[in-house]
PDB file of N, CA and C in Angstrom:
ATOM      1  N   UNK A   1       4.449 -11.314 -10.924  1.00  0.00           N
ATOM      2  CA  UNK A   1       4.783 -10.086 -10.233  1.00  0.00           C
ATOM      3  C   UNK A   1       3.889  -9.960  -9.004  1.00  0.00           C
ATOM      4  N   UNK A   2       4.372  -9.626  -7.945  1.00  0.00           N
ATOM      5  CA  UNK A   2       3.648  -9.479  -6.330  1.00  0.00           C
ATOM      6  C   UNK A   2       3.267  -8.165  -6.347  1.00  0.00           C
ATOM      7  N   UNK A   3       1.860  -7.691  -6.241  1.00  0.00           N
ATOM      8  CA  UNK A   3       1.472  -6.263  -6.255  1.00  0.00           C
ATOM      9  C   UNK A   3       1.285  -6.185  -4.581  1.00  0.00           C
ATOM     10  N   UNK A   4       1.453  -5.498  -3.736  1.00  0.00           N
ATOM     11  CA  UNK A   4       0.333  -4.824  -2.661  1.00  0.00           C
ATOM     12  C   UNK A   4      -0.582  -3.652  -2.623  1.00  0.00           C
ATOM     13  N   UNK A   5      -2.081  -3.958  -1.809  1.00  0.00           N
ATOM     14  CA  UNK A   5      -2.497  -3.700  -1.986  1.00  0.00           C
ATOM     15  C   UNK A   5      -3.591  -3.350  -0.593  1.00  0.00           C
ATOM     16  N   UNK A   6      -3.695  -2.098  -0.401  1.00  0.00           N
ATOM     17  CA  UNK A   6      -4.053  -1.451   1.138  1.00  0.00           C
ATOM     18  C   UNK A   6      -6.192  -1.256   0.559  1.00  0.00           C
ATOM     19  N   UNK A   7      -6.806  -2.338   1.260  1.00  0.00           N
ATOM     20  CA  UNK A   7      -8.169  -2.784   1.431  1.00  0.00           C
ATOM     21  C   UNK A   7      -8.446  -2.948   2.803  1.00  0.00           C
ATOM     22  N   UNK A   8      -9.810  -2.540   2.823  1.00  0.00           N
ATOM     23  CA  UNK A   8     -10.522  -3.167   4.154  1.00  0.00           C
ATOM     24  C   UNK A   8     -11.166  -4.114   4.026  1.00  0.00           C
ATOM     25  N   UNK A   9     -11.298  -4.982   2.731  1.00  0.00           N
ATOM     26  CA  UNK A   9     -12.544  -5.801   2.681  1.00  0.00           C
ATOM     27  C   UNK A   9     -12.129  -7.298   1.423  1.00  0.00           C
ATOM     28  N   UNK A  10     -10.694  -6.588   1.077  1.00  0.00           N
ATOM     29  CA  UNK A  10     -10.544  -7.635  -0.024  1.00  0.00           C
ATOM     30  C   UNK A  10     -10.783  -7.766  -1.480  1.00  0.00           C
ATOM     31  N   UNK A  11     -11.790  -6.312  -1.123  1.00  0.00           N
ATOM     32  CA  UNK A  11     -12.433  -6.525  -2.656  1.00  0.00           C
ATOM     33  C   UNK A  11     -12.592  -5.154  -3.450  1.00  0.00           C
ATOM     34  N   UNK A  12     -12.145  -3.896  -2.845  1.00  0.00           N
ATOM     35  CA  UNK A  12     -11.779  -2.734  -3.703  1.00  0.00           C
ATOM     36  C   UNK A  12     -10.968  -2.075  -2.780  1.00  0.00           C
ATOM     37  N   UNK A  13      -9.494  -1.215  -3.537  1.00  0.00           N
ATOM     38  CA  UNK A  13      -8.588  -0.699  -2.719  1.00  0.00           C
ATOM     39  C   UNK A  13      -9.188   0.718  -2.232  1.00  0.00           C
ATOM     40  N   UNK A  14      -9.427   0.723  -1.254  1.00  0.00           N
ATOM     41  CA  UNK A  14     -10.117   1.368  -0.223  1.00  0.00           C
ATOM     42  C   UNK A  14      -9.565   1.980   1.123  1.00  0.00           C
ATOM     43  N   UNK A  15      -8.332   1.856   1.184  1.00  0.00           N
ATOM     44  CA  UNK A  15      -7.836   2.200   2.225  1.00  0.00           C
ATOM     45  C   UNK A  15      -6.127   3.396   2.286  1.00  0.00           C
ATOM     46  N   UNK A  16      -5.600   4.455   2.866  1.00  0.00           N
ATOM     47  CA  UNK A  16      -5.120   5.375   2.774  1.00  0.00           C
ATOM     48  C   UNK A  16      -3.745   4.650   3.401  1.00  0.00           C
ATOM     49  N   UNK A  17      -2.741   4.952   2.700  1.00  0.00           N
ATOM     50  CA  UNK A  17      -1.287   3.853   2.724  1.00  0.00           C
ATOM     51  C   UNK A  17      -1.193   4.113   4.216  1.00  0.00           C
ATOM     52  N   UNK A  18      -1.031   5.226   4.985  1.00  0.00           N
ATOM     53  CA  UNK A  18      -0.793   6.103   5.897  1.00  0.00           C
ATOM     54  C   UNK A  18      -1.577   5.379   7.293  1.00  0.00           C
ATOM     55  N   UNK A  19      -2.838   4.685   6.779  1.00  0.00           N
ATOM     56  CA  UNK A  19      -3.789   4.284   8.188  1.00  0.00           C
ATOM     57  C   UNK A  19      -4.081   2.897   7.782  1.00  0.00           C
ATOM     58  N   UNK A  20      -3.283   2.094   6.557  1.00  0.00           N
ATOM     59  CA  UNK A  20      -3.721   0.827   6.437  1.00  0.00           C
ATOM     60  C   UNK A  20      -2.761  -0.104   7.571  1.00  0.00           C
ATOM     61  N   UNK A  21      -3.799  -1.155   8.254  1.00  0.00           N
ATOM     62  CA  UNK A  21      -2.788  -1.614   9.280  1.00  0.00           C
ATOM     63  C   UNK A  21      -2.850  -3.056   8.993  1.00  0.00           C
ATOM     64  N   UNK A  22      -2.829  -3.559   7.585  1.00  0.00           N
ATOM     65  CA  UNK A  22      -2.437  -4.046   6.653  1.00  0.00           C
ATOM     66  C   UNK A  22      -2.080  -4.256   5.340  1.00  0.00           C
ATOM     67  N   UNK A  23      -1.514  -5.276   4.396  1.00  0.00           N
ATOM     68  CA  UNK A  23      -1.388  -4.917   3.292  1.00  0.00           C
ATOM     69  C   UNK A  23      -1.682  -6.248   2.337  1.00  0.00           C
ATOM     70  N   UNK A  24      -2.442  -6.169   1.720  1.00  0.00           N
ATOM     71  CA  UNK A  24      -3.205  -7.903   0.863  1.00  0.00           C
ATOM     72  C   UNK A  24      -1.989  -7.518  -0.595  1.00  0.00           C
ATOM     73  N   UNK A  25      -1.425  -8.900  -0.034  1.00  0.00           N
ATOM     74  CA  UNK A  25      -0.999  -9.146  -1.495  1.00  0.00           C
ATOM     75  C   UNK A  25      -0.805  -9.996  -2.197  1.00  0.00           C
ATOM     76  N   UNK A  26      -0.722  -9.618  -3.348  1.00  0.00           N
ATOM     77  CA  UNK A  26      -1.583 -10.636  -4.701  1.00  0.00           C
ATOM     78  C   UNK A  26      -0.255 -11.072  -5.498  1.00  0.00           C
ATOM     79  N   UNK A  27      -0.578 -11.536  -6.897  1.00  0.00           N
ATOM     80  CA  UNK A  27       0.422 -11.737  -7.755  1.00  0.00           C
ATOM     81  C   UNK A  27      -0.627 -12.330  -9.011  1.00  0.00           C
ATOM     82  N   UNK A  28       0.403 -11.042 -10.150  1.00  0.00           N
ATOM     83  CA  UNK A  28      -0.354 -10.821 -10.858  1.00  0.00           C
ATOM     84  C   UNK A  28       0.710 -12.102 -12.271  1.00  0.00           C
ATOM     85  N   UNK A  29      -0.031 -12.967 -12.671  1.00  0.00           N
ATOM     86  CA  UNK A  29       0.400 -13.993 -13.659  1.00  0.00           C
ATOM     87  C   UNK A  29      -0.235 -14.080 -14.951  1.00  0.00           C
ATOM     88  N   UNK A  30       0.061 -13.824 -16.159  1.00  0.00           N
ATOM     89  CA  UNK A  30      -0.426 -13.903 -17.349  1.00  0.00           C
ATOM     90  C   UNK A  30      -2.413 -13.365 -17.338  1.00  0.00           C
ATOM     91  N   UNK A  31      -2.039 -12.223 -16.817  1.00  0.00           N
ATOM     92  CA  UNK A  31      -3.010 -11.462 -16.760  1.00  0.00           C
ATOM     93  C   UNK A  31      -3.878 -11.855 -16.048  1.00  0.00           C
ATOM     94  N   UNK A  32      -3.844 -12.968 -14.892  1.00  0.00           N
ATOM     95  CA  UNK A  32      -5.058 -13.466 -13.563  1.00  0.00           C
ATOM     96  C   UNK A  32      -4.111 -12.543 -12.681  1.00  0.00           C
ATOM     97  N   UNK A  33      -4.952 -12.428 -11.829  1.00  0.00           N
ATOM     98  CA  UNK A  33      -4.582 -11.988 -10.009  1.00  0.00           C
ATOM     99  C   UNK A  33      -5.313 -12.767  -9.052  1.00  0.00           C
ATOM    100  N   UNK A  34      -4.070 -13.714  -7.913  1.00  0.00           N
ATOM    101  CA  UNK A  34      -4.631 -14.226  -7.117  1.00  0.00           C
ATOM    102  C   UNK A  34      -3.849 -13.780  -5.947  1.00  0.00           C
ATOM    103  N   UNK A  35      -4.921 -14.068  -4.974  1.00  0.00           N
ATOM    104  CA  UNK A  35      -4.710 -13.420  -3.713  1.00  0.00           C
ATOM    105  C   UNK A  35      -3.029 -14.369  -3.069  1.00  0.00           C
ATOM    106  N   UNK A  36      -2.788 -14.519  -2.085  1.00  0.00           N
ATOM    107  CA  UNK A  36      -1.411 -14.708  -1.739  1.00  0.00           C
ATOM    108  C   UNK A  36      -1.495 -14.910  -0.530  1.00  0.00           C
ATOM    109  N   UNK A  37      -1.121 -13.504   0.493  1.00  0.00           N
ATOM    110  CA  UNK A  37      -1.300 -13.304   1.879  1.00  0.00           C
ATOM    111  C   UNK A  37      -1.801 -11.936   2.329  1.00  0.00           C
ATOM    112  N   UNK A  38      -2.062 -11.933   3.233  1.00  0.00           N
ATOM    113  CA  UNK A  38      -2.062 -10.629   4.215  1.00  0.00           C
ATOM    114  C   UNK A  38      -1.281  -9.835   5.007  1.00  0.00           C
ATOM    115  N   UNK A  39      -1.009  -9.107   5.153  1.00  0.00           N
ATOM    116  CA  UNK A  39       0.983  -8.543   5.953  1.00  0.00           C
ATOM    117  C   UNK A  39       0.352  -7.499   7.112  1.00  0.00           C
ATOM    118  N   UNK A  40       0.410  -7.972   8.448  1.00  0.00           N
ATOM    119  CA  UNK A  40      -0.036  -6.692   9.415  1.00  0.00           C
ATOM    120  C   UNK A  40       1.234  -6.235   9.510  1.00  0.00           C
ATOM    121  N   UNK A  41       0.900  -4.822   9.426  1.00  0.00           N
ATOM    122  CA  UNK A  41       1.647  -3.854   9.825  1.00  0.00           C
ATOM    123  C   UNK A  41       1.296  -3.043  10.834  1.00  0.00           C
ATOM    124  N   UNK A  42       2.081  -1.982  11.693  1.00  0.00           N
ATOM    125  CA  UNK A  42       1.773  -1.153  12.534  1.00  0.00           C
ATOM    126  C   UNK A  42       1.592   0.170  11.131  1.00  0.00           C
ATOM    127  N   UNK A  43       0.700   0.807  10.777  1.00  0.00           N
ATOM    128  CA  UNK A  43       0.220   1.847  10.393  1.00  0.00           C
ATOM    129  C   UNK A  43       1.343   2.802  10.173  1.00  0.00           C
ATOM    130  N   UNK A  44       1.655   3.399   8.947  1.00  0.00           N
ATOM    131  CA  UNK A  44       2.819   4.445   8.650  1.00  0.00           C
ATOM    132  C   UNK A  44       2.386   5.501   9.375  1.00  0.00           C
ATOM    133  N   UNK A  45       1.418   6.259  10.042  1.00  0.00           N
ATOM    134  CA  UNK A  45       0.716   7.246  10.445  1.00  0.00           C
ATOM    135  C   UNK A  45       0.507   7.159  11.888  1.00  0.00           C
ATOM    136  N   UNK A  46       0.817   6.019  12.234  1.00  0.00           N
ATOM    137  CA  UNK A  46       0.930   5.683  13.895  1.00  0.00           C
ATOM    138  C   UNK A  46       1.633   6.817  14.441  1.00  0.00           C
ATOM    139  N   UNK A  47       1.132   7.363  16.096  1.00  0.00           N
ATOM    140  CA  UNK A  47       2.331   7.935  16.467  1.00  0.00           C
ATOM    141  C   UNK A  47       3.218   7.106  17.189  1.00  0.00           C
ATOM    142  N   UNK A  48       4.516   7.546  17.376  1.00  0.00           N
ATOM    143  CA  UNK A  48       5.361   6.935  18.134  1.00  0.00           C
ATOM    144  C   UNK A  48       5.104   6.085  19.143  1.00  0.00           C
ATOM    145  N   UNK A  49       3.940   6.531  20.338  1.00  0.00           N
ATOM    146  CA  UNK A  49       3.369   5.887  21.209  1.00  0.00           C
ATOM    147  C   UNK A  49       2.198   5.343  21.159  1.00  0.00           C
ATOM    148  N   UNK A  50       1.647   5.139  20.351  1.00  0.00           N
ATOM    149  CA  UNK A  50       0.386   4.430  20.010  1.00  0.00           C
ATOM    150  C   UNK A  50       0.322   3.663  18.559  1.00  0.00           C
ATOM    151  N   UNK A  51      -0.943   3.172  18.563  1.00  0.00           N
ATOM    152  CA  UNK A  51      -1.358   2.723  17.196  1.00  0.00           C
ATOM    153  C   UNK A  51      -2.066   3.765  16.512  1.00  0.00           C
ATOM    154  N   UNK A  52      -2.553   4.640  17.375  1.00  0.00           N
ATOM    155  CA  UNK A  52      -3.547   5.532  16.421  1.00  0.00           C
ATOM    156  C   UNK A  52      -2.695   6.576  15.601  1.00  0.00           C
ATOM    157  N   UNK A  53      -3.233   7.369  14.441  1.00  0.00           N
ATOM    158  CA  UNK A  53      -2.892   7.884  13.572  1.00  0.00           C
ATOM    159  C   UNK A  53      -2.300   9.105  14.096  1.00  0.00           C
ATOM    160  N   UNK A  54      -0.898   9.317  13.623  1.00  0.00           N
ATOM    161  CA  UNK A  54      -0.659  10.557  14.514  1.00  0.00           C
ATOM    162  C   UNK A  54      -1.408  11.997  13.718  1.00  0.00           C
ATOM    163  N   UNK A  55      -1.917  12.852  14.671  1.00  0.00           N
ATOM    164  CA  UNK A  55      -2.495  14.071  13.818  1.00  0.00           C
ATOM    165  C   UNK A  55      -1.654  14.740  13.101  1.00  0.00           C
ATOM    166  N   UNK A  56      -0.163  14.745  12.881  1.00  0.00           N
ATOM    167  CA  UNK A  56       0.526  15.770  12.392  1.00  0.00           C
ATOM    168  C   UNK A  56       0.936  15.079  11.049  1.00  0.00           C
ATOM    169  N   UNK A  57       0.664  13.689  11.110  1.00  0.00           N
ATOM    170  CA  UNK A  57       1.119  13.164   9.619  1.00  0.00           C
ATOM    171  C   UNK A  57       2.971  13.297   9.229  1.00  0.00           C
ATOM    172  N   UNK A  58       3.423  13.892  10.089  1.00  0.00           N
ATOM    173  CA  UNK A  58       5.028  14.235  10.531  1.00  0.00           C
ATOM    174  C   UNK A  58       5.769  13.037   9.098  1.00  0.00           C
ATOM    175  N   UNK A  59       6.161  13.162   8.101  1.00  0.00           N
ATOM    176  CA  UNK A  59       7.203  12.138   7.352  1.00  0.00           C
ATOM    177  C   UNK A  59       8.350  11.681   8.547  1.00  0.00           C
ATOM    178  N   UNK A  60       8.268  10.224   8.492  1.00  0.00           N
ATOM    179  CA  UNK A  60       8.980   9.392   9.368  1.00  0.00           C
ATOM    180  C   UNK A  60       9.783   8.481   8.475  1.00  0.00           C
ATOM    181  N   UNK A  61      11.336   8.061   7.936  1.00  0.00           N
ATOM    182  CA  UNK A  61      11.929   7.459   6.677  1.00  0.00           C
ATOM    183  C   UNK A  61      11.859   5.977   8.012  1.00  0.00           C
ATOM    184  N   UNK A  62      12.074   6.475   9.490  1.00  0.00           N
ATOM    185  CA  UNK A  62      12.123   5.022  10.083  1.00  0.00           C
ATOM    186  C   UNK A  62      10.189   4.478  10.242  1.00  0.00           C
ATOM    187  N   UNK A  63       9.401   5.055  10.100  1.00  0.00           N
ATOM    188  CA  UNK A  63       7.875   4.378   9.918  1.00  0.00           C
ATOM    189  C   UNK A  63       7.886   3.715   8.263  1.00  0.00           C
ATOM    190  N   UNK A  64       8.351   4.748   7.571  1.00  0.00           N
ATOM    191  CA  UNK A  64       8.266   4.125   5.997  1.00  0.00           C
ATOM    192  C   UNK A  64       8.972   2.993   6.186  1.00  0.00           C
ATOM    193  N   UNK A  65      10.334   2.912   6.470  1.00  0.00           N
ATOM    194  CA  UNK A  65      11.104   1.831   6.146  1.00  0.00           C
ATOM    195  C   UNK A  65      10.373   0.285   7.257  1.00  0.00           C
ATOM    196  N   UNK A  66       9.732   0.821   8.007  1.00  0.00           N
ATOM    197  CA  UNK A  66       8.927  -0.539   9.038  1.00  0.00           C
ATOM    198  C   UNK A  66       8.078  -0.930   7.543  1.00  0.00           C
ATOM    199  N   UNK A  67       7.364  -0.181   7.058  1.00  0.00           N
ATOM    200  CA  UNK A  67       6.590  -0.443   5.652  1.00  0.00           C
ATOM    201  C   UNK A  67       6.907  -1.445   5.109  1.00  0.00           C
ATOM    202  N   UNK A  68       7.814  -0.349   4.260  1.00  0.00           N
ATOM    203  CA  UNK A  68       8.718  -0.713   3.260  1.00  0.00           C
ATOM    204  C   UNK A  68       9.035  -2.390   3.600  1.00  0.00           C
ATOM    205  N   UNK A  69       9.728  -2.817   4.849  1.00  0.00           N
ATOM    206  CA  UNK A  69      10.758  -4.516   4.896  1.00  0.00           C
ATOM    207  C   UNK A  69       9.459  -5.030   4.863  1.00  0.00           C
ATOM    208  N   UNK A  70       8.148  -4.921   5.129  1.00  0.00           N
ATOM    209  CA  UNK A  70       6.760  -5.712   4.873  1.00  0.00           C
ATOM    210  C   UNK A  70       6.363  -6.460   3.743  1.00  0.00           C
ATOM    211  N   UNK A  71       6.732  -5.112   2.497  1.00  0.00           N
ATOM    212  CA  UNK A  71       6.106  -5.373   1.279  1.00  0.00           C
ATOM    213  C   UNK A  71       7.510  -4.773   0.206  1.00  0.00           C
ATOM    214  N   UNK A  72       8.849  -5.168   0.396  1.00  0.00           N
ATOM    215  CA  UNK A  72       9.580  -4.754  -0.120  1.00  0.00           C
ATOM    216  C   UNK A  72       9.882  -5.806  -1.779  1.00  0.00           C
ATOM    217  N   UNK A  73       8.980  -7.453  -1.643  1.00  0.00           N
ATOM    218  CA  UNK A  73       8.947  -8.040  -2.658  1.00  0.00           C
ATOM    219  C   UNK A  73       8.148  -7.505  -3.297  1.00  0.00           C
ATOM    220  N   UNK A  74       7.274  -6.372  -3.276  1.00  0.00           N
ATOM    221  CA  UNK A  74       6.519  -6.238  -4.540  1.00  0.00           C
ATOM    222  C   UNK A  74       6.913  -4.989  -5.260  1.00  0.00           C
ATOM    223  N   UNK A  75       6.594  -5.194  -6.671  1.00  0.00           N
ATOM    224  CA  UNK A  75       6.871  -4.592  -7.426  1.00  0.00           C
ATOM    225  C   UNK A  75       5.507  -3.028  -7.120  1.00  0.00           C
ATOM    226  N   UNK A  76       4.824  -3.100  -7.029  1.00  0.00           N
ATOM    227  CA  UNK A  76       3.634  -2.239  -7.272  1.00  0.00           C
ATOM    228  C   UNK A  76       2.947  -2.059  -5.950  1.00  0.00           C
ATOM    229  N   UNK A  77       2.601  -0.902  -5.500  1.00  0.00           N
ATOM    230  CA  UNK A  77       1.576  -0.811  -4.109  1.00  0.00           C
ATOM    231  C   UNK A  77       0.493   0.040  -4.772  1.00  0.00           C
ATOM    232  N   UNK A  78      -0.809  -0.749  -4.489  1.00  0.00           N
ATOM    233  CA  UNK A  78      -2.104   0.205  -4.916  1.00  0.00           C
ATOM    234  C   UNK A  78      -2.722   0.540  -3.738  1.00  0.00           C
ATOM    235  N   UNK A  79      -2.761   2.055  -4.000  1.00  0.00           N
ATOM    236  CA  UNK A  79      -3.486   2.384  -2.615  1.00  0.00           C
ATOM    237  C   UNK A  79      -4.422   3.490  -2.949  1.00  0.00           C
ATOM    238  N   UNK A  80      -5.561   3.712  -1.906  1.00  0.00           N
ATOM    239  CA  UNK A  80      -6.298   4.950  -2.242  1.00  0.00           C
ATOM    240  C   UNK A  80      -5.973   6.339  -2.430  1.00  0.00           C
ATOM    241  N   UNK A  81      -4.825   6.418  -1.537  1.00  0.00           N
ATOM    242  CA  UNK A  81      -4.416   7.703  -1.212  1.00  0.00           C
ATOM    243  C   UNK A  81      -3.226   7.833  -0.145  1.00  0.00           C
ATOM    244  N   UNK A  82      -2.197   8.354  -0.906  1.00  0.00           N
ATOM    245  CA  UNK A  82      -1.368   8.534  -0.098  1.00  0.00           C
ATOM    246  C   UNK A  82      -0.383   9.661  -0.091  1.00  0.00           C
ATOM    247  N   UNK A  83       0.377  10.459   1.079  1.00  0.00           N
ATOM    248  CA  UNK A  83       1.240  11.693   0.532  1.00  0.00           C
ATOM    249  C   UNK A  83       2.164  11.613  -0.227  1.00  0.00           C
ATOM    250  N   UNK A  84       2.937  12.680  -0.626  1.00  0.00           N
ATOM    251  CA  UNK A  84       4.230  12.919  -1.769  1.00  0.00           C
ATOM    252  C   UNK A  84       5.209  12.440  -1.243  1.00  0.00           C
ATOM    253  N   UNK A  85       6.310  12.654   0.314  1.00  0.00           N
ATOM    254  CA  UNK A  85       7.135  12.151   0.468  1.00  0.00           C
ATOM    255  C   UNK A  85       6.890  10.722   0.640  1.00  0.00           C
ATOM    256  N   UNK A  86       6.355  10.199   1.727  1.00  0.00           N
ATOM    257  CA  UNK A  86       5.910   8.855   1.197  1.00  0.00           C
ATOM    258  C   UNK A  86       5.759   7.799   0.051  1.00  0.00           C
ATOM    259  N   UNK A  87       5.073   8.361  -0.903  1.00  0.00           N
ATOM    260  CA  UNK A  87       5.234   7.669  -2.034  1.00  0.00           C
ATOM    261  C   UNK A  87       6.079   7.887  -2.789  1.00  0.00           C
ATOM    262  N   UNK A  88       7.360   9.292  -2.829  1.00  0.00           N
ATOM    263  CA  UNK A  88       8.430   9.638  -3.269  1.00  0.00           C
ATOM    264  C   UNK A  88       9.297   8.518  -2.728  1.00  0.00           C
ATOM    265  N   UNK A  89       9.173   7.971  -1.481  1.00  0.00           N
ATOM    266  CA  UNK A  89      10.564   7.211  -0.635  1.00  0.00           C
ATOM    267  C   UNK A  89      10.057   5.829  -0.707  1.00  0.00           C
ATOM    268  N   UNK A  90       8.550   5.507  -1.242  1.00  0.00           N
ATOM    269  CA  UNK A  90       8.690   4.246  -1.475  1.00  0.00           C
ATOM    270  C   UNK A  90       9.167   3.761  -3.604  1.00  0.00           C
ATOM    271  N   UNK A  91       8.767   4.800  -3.850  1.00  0.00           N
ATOM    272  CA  UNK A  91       9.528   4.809  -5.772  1.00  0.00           C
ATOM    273  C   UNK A  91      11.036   4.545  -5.496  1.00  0.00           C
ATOM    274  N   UNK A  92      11.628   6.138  -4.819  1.00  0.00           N
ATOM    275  CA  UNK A  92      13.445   5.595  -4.617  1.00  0.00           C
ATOM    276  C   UNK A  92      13.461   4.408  -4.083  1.00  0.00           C
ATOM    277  N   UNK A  93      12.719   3.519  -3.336  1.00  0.00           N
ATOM    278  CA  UNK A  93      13.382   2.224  -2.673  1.00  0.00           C
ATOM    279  C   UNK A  93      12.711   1.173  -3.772  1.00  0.00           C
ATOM    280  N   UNK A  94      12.406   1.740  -4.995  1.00  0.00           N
ATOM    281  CA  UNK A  94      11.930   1.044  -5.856  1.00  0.00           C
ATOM    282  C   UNK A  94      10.765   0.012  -5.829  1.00  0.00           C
ATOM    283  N   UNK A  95       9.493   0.684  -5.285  1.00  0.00           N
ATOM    284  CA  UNK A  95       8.150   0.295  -5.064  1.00  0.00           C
ATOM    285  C   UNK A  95       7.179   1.327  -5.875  1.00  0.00           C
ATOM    286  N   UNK A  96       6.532   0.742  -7.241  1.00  0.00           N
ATOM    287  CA  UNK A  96       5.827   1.669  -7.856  1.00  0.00           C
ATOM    288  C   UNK A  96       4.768   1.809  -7.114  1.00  0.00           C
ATOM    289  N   UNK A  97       4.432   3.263  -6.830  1.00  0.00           N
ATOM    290  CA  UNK A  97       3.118   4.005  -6.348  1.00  0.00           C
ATOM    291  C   UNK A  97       1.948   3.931  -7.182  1.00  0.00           C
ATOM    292  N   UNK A  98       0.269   3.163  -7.330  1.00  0.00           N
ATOM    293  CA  UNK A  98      -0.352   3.897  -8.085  1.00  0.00           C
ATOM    294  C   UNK A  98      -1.277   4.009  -7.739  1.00  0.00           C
ATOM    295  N   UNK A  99      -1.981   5.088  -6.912  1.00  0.00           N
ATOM    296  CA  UNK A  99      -3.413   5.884  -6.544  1.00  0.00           C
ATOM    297  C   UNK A  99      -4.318   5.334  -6.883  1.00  0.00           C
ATOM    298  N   UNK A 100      -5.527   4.780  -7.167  1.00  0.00           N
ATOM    299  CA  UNK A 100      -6.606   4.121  -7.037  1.00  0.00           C
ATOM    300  C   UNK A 100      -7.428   3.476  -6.103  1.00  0.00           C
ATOM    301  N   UNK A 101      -8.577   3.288  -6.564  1.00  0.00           N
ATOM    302  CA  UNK A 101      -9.451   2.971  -6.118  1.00  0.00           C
ATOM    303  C   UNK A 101     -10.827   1.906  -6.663  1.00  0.00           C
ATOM    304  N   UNK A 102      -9.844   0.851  -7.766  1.00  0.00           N
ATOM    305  CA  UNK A 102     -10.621  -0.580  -8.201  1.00  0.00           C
ATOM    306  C   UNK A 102     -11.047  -1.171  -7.603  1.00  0.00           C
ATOM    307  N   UNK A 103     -11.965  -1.866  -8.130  1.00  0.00           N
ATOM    308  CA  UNK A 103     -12.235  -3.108  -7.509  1.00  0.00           C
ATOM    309  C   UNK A 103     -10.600  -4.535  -8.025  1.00  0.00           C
ATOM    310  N   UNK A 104     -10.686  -5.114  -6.516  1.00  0.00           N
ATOM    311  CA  UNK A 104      -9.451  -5.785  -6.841  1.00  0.00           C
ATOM    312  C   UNK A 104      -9.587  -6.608  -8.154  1.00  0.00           C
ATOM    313  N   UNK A 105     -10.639  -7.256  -8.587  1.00  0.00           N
ATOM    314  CA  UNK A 105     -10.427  -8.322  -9.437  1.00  0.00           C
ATOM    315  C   UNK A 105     -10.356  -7.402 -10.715  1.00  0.00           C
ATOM    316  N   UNK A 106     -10.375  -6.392 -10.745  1.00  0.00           N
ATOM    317  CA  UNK A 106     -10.145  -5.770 -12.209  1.00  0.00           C
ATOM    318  C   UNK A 106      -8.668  -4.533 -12.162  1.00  0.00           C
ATOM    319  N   UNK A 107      -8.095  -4.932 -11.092  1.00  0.00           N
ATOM    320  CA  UNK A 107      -6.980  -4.344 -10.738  1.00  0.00           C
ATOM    321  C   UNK A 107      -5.766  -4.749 -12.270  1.00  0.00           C
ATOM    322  N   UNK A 108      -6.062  -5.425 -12.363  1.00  0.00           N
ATOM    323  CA  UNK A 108      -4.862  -5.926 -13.429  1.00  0.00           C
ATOM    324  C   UNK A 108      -4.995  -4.839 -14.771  1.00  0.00           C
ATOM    325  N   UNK A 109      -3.842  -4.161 -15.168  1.00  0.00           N
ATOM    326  CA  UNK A 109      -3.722  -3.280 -16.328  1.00  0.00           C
ATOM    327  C   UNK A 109      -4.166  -1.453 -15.802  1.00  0.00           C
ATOM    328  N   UNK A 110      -4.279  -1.716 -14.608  1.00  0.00           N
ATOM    329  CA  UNK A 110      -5.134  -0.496 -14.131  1.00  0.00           C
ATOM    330  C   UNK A 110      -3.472   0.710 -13.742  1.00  0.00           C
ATOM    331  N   UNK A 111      -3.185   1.467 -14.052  1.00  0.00           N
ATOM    332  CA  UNK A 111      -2.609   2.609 -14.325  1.00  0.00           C
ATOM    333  C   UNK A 111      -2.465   3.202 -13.117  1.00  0.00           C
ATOM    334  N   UNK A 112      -3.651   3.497 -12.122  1.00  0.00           N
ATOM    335  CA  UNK A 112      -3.428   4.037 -11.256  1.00  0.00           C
ATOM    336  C   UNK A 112      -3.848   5.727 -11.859  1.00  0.00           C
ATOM    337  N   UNK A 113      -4.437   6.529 -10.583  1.00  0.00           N
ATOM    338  CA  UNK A 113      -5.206   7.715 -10.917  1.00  0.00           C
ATOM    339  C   UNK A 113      -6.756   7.621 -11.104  1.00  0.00           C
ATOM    340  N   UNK A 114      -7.271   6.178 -11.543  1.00  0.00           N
ATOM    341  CA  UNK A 114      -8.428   5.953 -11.843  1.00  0.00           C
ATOM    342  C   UNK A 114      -9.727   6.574 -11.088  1.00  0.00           C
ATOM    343  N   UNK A 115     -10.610   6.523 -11.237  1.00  0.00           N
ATOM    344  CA  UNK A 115     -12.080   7.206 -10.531  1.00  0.00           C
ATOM    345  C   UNK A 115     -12.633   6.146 -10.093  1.00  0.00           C
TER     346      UNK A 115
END
């Protein structure tokens, strides 16, 4: 199974779905996780005319869906933090959401919500 997973460093998910301007993803096999690739993206939170984060956070289904065709093979996106419609429109396009903040190598079995 192909998880993604929004990091700055590779090594704990650390980064907010909304301002990650990439996405590391893994694949998780008889309970190992190994790394895979890296996926740049332009930032769901971008504004229209820039790269930087737009201040209004505005829900965009055409920024999600730039997302979304990135990391649409994986089953699972772990991220630190991310809003309701957002992670509502990546579940309907059938991408499980789960909130955390592991360290990657103990990511496997992790639920999501964690501390």
């Amino acid at each position: 199974m192909k998880i993604a997973i929004t990091t700055s460093d590779g090594i704990k998910v650390d980064q907010h779905f909304g301002k990650a301007d990439s996405f590391h993803i893994y694949e998780i096999k008889n309970g190992d996780i190994k790394a895979i690739e890296k996926r740049v993206v332009t930032p769901y939170c971008a504004s229209d005319s820039s790269d930087q984060p737009s201040a209004d956070h505005e829900y965009s289904i055409d920024r999600l869906s730039a997302v979304y065709e990135e990391i649409k093979d994986c089953k699972v996106l772990y991220t630190k933090q991310i809003g309701d419609k957002p992670m509502n429109g990546l579940n309907n396009l059938g991408i499980i959401v789960k909130p955390c903040n592991c360290q990657i190598e103990s990511i496997v079995g992790c639920d999501g919500l964690c501390k």
